[in-house]
N, C-alpha and C. Protein backbone atom coordinates (compact mmCIF):
# COMPACT_ATOMS: atom_id res chain seq x y z
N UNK A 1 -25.81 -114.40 36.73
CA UNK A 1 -25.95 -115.55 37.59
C UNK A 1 -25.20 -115.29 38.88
N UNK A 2 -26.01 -115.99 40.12
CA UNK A 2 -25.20 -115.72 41.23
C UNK A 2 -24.38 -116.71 41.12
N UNK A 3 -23.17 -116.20 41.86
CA UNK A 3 -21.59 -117.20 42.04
C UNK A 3 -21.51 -117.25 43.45
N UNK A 4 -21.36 -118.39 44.34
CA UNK A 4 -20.86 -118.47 45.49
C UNK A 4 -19.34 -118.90 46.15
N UNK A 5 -18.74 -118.27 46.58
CA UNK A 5 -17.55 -119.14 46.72
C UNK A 5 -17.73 -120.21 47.82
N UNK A 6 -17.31 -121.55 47.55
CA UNK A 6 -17.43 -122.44 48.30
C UNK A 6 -17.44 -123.54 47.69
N UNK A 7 -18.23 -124.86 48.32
CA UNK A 7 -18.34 -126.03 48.17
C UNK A 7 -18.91 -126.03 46.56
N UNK A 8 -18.97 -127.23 46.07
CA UNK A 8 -20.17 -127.31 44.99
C UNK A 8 -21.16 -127.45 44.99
N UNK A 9 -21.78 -127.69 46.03
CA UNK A 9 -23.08 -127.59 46.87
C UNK A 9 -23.75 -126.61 46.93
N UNK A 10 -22.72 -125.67 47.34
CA UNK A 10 -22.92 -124.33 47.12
C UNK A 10 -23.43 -123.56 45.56
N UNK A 11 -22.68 -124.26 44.90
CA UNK A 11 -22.99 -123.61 42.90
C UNK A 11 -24.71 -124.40 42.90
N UNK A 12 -24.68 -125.79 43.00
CA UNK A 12 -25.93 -126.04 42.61
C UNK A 12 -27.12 -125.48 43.71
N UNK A 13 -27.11 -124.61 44.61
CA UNK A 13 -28.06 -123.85 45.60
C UNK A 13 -28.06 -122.62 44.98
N UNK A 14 -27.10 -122.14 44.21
CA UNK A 14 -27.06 -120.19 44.05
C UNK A 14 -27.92 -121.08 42.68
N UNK A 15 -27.46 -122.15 41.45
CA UNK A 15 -28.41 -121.95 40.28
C UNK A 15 -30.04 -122.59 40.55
N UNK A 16 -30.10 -123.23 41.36
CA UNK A 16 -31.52 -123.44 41.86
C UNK A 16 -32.42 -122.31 41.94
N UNK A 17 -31.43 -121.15 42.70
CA UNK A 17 -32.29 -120.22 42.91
C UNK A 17 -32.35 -118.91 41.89
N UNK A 18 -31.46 -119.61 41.14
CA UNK A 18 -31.73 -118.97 39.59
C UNK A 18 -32.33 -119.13 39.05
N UNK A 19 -32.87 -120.47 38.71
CA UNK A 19 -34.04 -120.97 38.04
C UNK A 19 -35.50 -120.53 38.35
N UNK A 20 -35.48 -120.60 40.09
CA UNK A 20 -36.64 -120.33 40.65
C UNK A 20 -37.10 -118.57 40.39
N UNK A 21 -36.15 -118.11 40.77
CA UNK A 21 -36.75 -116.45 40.27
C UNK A 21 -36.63 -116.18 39.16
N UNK A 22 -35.68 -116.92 37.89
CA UNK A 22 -36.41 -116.47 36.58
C UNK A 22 -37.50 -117.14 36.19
N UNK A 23 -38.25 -118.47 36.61
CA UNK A 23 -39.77 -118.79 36.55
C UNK A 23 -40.64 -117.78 37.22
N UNK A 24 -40.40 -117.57 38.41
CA UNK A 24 -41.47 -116.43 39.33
C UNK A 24 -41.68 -115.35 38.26
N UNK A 25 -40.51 -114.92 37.40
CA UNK A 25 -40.25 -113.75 36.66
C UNK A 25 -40.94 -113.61 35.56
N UNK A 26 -41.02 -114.71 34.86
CA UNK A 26 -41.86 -115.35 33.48
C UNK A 26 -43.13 -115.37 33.74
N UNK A 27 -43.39 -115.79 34.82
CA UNK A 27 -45.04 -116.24 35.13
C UNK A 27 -45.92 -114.70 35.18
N UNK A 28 -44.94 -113.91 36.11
CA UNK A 28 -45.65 -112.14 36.29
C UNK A 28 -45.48 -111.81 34.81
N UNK A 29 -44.57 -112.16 34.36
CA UNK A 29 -44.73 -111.14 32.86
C UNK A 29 -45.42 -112.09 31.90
N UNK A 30 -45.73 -112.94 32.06
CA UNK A 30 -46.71 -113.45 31.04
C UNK A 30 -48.27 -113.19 31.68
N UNK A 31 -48.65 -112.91 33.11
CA UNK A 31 -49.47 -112.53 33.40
C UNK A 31 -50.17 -111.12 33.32
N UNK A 32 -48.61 -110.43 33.50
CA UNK A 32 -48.92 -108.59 32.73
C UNK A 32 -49.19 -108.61 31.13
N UNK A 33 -48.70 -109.57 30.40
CA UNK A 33 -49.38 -109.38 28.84
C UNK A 33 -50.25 -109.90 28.88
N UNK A 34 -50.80 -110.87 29.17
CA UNK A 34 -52.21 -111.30 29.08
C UNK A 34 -53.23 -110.28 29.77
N UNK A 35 -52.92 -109.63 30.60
CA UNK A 35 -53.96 -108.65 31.27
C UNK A 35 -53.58 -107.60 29.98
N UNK A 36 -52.64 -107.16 29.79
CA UNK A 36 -52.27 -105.64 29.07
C UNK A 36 -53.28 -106.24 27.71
N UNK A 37 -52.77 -107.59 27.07
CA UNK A 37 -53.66 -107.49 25.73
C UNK A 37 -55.18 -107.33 26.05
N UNK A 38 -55.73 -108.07 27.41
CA UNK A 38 -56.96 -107.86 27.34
C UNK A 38 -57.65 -106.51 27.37
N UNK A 39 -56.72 -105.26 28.30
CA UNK A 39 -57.31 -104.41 28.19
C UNK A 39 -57.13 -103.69 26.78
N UNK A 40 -56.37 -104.00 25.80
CA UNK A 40 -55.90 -103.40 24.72
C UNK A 40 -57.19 -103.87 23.80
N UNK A 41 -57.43 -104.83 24.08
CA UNK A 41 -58.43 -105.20 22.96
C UNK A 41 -60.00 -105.23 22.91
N UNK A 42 -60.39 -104.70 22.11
CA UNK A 42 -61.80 -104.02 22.48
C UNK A 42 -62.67 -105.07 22.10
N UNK A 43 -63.64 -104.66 23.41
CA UNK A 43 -64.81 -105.10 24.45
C UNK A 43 -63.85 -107.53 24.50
N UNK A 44 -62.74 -106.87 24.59
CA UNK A 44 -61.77 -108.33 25.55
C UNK A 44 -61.22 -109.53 24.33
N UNK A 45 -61.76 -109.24 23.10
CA UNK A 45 -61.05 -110.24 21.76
C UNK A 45 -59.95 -109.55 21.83
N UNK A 46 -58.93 -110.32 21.84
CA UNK A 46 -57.70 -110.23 21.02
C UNK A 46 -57.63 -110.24 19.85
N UNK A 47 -58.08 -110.87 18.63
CA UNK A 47 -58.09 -110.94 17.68
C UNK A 47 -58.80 -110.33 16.94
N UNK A 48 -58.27 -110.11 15.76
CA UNK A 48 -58.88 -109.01 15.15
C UNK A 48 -60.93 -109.98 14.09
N UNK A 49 -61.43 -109.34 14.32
CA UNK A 49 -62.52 -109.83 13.58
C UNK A 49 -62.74 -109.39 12.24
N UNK A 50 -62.59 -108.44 11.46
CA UNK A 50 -62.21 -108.08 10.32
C UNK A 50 -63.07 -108.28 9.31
N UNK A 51 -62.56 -109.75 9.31
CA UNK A 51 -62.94 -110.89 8.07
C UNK A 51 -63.80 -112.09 8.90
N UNK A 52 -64.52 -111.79 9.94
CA UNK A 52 -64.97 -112.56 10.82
C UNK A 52 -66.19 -112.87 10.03
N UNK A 53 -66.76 -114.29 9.72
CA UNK A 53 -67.74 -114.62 9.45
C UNK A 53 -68.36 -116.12 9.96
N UNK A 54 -70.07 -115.57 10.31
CA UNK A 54 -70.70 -116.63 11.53
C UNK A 54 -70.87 -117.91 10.90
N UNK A 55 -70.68 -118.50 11.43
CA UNK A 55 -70.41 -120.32 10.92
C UNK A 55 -71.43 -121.01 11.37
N UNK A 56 -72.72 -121.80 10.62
CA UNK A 56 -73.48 -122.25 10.99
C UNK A 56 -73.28 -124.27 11.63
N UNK A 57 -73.31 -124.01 13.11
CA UNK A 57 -72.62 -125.23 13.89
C UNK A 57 -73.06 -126.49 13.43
N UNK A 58 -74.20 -126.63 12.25
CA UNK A 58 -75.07 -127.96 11.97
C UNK A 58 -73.93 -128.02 10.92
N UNK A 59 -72.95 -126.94 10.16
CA UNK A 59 -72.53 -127.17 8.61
C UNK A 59 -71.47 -127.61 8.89
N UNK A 60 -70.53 -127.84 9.83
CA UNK A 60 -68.53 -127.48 10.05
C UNK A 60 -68.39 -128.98 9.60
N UNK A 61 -69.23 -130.29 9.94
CA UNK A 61 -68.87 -131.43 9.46
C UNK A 61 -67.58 -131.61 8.45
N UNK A 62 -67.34 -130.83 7.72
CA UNK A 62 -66.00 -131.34 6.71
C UNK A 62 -64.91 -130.50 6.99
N UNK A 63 -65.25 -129.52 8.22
CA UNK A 63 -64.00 -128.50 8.77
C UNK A 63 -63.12 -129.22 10.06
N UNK A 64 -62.27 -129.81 9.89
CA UNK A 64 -61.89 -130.94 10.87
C UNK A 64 -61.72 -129.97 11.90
N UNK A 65 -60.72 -128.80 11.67
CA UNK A 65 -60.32 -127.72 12.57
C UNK A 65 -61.32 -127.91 13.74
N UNK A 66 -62.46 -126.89 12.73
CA UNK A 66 -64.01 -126.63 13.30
C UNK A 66 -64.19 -127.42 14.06
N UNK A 67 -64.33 -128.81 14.11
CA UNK A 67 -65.10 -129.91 14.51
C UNK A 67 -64.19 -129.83 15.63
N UNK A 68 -62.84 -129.91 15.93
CA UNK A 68 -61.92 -130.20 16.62
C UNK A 68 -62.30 -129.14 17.68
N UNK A 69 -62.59 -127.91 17.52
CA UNK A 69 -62.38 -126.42 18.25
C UNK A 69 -63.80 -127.00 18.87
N UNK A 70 -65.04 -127.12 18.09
CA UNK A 70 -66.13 -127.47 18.73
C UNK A 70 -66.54 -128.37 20.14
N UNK A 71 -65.89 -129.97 19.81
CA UNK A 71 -65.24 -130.28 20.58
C UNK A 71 -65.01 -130.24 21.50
N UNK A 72 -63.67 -128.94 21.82
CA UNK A 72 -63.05 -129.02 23.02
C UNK A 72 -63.76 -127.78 23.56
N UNK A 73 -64.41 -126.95 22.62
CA UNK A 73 -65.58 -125.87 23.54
C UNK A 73 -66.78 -126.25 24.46
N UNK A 74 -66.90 -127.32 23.96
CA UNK A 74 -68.35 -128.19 24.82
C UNK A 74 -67.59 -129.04 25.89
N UNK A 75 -66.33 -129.68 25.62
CA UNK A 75 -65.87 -130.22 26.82
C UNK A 75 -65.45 -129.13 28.16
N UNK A 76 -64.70 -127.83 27.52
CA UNK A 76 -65.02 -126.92 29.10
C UNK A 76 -65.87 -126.19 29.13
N UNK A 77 -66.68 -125.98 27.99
CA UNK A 77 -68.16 -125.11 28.77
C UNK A 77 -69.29 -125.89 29.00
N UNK A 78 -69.57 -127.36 28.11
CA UNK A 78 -70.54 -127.97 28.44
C UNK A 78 -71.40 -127.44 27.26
N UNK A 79 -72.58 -128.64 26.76
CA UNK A 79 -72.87 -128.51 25.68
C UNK A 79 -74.08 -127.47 25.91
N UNK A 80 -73.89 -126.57 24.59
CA UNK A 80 -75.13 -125.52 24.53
C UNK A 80 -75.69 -125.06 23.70
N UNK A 81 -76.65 -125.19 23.07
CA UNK A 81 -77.47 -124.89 21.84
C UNK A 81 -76.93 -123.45 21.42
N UNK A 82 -77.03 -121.96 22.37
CA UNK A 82 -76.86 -120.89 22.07
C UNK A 82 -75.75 -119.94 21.64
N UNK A 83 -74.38 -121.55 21.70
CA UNK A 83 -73.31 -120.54 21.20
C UNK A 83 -73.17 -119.93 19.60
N UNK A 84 -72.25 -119.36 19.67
CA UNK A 84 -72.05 -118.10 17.94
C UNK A 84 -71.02 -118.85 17.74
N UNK A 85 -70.71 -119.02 16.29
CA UNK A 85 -68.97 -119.61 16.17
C UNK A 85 -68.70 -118.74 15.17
N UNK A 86 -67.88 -117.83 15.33
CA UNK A 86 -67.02 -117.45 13.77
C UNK A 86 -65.76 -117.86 13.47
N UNK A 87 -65.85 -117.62 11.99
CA UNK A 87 -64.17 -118.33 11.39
C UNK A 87 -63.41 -116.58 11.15
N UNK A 88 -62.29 -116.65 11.56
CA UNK A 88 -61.75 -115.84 11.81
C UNK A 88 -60.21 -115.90 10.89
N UNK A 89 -59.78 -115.04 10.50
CA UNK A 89 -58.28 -114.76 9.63
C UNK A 89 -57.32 -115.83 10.66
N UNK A 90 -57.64 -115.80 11.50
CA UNK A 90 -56.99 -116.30 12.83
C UNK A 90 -57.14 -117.78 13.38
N UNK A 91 -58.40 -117.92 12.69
CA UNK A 91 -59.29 -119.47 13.24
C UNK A 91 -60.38 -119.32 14.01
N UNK A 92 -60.49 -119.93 14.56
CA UNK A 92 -62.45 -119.65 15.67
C UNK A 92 -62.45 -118.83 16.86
N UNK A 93 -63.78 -118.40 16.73
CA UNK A 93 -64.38 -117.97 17.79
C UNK A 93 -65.55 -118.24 18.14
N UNK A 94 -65.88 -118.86 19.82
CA UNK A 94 -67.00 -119.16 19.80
C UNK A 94 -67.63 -118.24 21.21
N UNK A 95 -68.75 -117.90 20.85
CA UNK A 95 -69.26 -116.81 21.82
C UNK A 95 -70.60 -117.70 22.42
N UNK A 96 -70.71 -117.23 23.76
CA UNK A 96 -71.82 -117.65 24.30
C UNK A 96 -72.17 -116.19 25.51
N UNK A 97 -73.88 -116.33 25.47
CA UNK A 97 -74.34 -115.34 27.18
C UNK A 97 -74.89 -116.39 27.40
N UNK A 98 -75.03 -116.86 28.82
CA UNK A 98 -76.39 -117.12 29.78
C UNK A 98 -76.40 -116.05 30.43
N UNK A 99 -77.60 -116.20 31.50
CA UNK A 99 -78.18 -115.70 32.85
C UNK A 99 -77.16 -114.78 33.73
N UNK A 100 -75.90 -115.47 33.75
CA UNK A 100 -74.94 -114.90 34.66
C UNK A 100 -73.92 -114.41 34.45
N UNK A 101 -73.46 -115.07 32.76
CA UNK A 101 -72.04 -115.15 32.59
C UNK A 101 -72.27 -114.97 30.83
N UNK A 102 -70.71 -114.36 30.34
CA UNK A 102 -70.60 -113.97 28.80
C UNK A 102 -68.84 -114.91 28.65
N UNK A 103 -69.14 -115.54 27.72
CA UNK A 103 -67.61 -116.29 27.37
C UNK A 103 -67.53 -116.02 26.07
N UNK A 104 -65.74 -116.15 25.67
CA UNK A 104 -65.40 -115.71 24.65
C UNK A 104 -63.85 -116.76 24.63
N UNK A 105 -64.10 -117.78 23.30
CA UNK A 105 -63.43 -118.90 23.50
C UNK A 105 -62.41 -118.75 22.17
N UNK A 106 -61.23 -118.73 22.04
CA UNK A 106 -60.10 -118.28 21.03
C UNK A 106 -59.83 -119.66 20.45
N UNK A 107 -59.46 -119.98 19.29
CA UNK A 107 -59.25 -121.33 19.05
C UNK A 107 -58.17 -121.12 17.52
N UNK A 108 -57.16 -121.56 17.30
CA UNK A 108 -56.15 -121.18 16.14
C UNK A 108 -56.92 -122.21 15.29
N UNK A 109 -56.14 -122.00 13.75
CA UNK A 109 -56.55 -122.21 12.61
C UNK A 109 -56.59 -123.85 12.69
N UNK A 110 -55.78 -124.82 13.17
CA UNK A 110 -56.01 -125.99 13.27
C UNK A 110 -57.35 -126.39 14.55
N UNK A 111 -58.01 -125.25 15.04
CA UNK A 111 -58.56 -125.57 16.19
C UNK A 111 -57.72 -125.97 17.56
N UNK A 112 -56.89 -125.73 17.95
CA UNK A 112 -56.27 -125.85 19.55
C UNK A 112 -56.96 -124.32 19.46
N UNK A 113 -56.98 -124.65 21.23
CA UNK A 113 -57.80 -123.79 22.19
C UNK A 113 -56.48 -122.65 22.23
N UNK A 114 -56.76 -121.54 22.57
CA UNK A 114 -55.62 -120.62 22.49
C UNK A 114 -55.64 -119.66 23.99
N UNK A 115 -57.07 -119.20 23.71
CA UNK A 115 -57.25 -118.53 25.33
C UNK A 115 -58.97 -118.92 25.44
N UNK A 116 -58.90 -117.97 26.63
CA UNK A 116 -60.66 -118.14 26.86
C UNK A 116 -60.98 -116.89 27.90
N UNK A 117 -61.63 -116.12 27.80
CA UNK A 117 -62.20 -114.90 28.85
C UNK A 117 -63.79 -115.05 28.76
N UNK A 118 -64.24 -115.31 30.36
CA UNK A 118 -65.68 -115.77 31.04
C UNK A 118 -65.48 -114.14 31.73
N UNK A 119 -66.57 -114.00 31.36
CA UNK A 119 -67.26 -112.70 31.87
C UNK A 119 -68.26 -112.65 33.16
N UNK A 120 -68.25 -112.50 34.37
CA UNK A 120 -69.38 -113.00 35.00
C UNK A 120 -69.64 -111.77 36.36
N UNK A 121 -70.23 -111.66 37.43
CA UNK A 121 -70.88 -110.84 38.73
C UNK A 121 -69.68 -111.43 39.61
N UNK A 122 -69.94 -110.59 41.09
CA UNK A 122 -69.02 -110.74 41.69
C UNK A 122 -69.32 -112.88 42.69
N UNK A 123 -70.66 -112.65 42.21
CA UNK A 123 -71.08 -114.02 43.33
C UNK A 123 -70.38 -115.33 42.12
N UNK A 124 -70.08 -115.27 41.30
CA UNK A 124 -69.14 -116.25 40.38
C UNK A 124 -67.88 -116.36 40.58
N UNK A 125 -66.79 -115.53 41.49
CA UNK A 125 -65.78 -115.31 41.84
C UNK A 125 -65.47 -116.21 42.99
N UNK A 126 -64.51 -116.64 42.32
CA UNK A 126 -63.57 -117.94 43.89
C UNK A 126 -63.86 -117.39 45.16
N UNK A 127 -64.07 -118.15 46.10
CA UNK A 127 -64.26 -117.41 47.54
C UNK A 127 -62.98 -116.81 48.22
N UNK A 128 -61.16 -117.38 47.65
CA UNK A 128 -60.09 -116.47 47.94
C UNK A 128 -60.08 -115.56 47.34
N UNK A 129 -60.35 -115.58 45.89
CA UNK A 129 -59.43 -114.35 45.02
C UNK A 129 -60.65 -113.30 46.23
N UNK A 130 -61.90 -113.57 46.26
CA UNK A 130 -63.38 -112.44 46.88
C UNK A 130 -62.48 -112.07 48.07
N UNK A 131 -62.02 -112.88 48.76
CA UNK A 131 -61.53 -112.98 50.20
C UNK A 131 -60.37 -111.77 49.48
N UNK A 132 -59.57 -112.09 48.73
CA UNK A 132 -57.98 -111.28 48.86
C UNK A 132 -58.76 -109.40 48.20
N UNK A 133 -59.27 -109.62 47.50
CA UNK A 133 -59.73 -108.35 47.38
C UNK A 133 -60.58 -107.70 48.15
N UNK A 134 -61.90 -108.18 48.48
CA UNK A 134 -61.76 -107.53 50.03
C UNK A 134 -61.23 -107.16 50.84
N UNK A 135 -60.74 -107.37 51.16
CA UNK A 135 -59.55 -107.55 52.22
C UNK A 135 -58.99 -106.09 52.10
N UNK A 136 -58.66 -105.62 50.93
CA UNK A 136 -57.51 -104.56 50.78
C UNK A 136 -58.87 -103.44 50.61
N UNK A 137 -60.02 -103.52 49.49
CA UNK A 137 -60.50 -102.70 48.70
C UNK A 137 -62.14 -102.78 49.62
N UNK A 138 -62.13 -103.14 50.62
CA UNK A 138 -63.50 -102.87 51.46
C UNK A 138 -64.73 -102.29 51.18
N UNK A 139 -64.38 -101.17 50.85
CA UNK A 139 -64.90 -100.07 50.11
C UNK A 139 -65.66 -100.10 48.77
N UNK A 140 -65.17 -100.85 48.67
CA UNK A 140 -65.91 -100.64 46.28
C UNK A 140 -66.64 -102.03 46.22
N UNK A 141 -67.43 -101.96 45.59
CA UNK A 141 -68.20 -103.03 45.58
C UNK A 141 -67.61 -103.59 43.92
N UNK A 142 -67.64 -104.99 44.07
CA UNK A 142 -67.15 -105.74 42.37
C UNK A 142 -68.32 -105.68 41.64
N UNK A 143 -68.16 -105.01 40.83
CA UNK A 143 -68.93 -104.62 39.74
C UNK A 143 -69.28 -106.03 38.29
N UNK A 144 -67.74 -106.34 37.92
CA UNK A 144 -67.73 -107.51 36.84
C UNK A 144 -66.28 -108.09 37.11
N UNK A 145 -66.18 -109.34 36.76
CA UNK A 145 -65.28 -109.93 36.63
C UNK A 145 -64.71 -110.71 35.67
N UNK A 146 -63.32 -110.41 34.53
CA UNK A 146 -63.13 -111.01 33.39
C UNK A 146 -62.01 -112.36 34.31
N UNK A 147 -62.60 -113.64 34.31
CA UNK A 147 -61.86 -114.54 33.59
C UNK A 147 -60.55 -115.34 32.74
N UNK A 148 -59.16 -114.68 32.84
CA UNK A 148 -58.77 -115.04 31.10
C UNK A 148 -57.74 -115.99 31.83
N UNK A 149 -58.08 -117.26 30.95
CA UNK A 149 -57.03 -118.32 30.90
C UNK A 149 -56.42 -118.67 29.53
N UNK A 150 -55.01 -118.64 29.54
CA UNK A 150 -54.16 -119.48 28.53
C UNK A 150 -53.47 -119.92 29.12
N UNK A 151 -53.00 -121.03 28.53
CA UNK A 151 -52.36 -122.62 28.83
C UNK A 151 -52.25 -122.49 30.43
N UNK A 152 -50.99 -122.56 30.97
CA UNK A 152 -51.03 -122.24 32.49
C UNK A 152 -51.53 -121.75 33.15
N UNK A 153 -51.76 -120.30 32.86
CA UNK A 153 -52.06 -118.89 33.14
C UNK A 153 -53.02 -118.54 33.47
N UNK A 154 -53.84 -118.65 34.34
CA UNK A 154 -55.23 -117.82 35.13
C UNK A 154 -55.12 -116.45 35.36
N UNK A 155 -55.80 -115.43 35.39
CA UNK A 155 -55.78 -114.19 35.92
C UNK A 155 -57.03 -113.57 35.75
N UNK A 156 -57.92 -113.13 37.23
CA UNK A 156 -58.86 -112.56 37.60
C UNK A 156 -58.63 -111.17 37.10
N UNK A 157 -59.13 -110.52 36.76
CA UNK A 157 -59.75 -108.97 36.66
C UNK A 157 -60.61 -108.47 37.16
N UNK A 158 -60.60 -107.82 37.82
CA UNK A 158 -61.70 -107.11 38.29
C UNK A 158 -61.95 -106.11 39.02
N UNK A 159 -63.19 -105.44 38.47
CA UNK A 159 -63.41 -104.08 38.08
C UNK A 159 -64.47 -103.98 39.87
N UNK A 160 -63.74 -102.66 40.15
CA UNK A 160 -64.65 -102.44 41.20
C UNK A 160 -65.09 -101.03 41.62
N UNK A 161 -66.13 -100.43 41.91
CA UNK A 161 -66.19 -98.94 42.29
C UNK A 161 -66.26 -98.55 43.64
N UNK A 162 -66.07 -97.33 43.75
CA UNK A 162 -66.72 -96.97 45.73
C UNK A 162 -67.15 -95.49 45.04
N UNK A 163 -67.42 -94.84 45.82
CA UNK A 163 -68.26 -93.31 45.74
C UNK A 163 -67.32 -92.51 45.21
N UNK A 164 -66.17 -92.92 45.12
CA UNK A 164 -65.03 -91.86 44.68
C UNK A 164 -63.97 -91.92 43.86
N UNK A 165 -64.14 -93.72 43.09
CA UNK A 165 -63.40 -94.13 42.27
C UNK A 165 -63.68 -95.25 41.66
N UNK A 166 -63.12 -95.79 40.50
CA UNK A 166 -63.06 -97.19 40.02
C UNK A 166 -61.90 -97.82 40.00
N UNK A 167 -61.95 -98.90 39.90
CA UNK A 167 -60.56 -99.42 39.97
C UNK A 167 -60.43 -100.98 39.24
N UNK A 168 -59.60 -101.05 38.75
CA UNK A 168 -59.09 -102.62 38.45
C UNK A 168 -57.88 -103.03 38.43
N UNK A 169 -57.93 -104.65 38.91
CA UNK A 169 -57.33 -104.68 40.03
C UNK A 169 -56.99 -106.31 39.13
N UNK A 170 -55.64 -106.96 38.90
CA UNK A 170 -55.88 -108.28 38.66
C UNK A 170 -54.71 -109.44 39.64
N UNK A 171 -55.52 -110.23 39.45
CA UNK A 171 -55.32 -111.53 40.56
C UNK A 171 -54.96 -112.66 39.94
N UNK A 172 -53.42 -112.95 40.27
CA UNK A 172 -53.21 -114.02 39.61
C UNK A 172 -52.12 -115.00 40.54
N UNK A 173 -52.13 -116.22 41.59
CA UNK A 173 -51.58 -116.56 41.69
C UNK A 173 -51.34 -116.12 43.33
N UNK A 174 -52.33 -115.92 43.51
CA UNK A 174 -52.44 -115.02 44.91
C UNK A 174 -51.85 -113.17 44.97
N UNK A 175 -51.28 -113.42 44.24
CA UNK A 175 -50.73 -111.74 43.95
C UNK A 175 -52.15 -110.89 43.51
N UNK A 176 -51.88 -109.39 43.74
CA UNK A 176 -52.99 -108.54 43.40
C UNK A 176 -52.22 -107.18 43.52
N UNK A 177 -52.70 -107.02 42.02
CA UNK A 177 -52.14 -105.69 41.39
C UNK A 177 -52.61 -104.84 40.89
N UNK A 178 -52.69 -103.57 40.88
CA UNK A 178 -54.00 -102.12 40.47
C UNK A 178 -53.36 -102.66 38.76
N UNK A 179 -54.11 -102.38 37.89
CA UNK A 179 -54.05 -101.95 36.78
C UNK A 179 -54.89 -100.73 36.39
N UNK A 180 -55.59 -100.52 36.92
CA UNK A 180 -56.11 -98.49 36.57
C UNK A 180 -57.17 -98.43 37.77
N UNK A 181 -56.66 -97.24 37.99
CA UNK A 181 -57.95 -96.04 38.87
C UNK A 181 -58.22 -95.24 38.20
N UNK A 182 -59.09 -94.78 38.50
CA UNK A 182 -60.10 -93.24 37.54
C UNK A 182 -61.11 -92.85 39.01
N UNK A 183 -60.22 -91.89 38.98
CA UNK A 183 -61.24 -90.58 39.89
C UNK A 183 -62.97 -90.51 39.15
N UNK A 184 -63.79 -90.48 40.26
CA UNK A 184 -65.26 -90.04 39.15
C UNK A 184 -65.17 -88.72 39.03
């Protein structure tokens, strides 16, 4: 902790600004594990599927969980005939594609929402985060863009190429940070 000598005015300004950079501090590192698990986990589930089995959405009626997770999947994606739900060691998963976009909705064993990663083109992308990566990466055109929100936590991904490399790159909070290049 910083110590100032002086007034007491002074102590409650040095721990203010203690507080403030160990939040700034928490927020990047909960934003580097949420990117690190996504790339860790193959094709973007975290959870393991294993014991994953597809749950038919007309039957969950006596699965309160279920019903609960269902629910709150149609309240942020909006209702849709074509989603997948599996019950998982873990609790639900509900998968959907349209036209533009691939989502992948995490939900624990009581049904609370846990995370969520939307898969989508570069024309689905906020017009800043488009703006802040441009900006630096001119060159590579955005290829795909993952999505992943838990509780607070937003963070863009995204994957971009030029003639001489790939790159990804994630955006969270106005910040923008390489997470891998690969030479072609």
């Amino acid at each position: 902790m910083l110590v100032l000598a002086g007034a007491a005015a002074d102590a409650g300004l040095a721990l203010y600004h203690y507080f403030t950079i160990k939040t700034e501090i928490m927020n990047k590192l909960l934003g580097a594990l949420l990117v690190a698990a996504l790339c860790l986990g193959s094709q973007g589930s975290l959870w393991a599927q294993d014991n994953a089995s597809l749950l038919n959405i007309n039957a969950i009626g006596v699965d309160a969980a279920a019903v609960r997770a269902t629910r709150d999947f149609w309240s942020r994606s909006g209702e849709r005939s074509d989603e997948q739900w599996f019950k998982l060691s873990t609790g639900y998963q509900a998968e959907f594609t349209e036209a533009s976009a691939k989502g992948q909705y995490m939900y624990d064993r009581k049904g609370k929402w846990v995370y969520s990663i939307l898969t989508y083109g570069e024309e689905k992308l906020p017009e800043e985060v488009r703006e802040l990566v441009r900006s630096k990466y001119y060159d590579f055109g955005i290829r795909w863009v993952k999505e992943v929100r838990e509780a607070d936590n937003l963070v863009y991904v995204v994957h971009m190429e030029s003639a001489k490399e790939w790159k990804d790159v994630a955006v969270q909070e106005g910040q923008m940070r390489v997470l891998n290049s690969f030479c072609k």
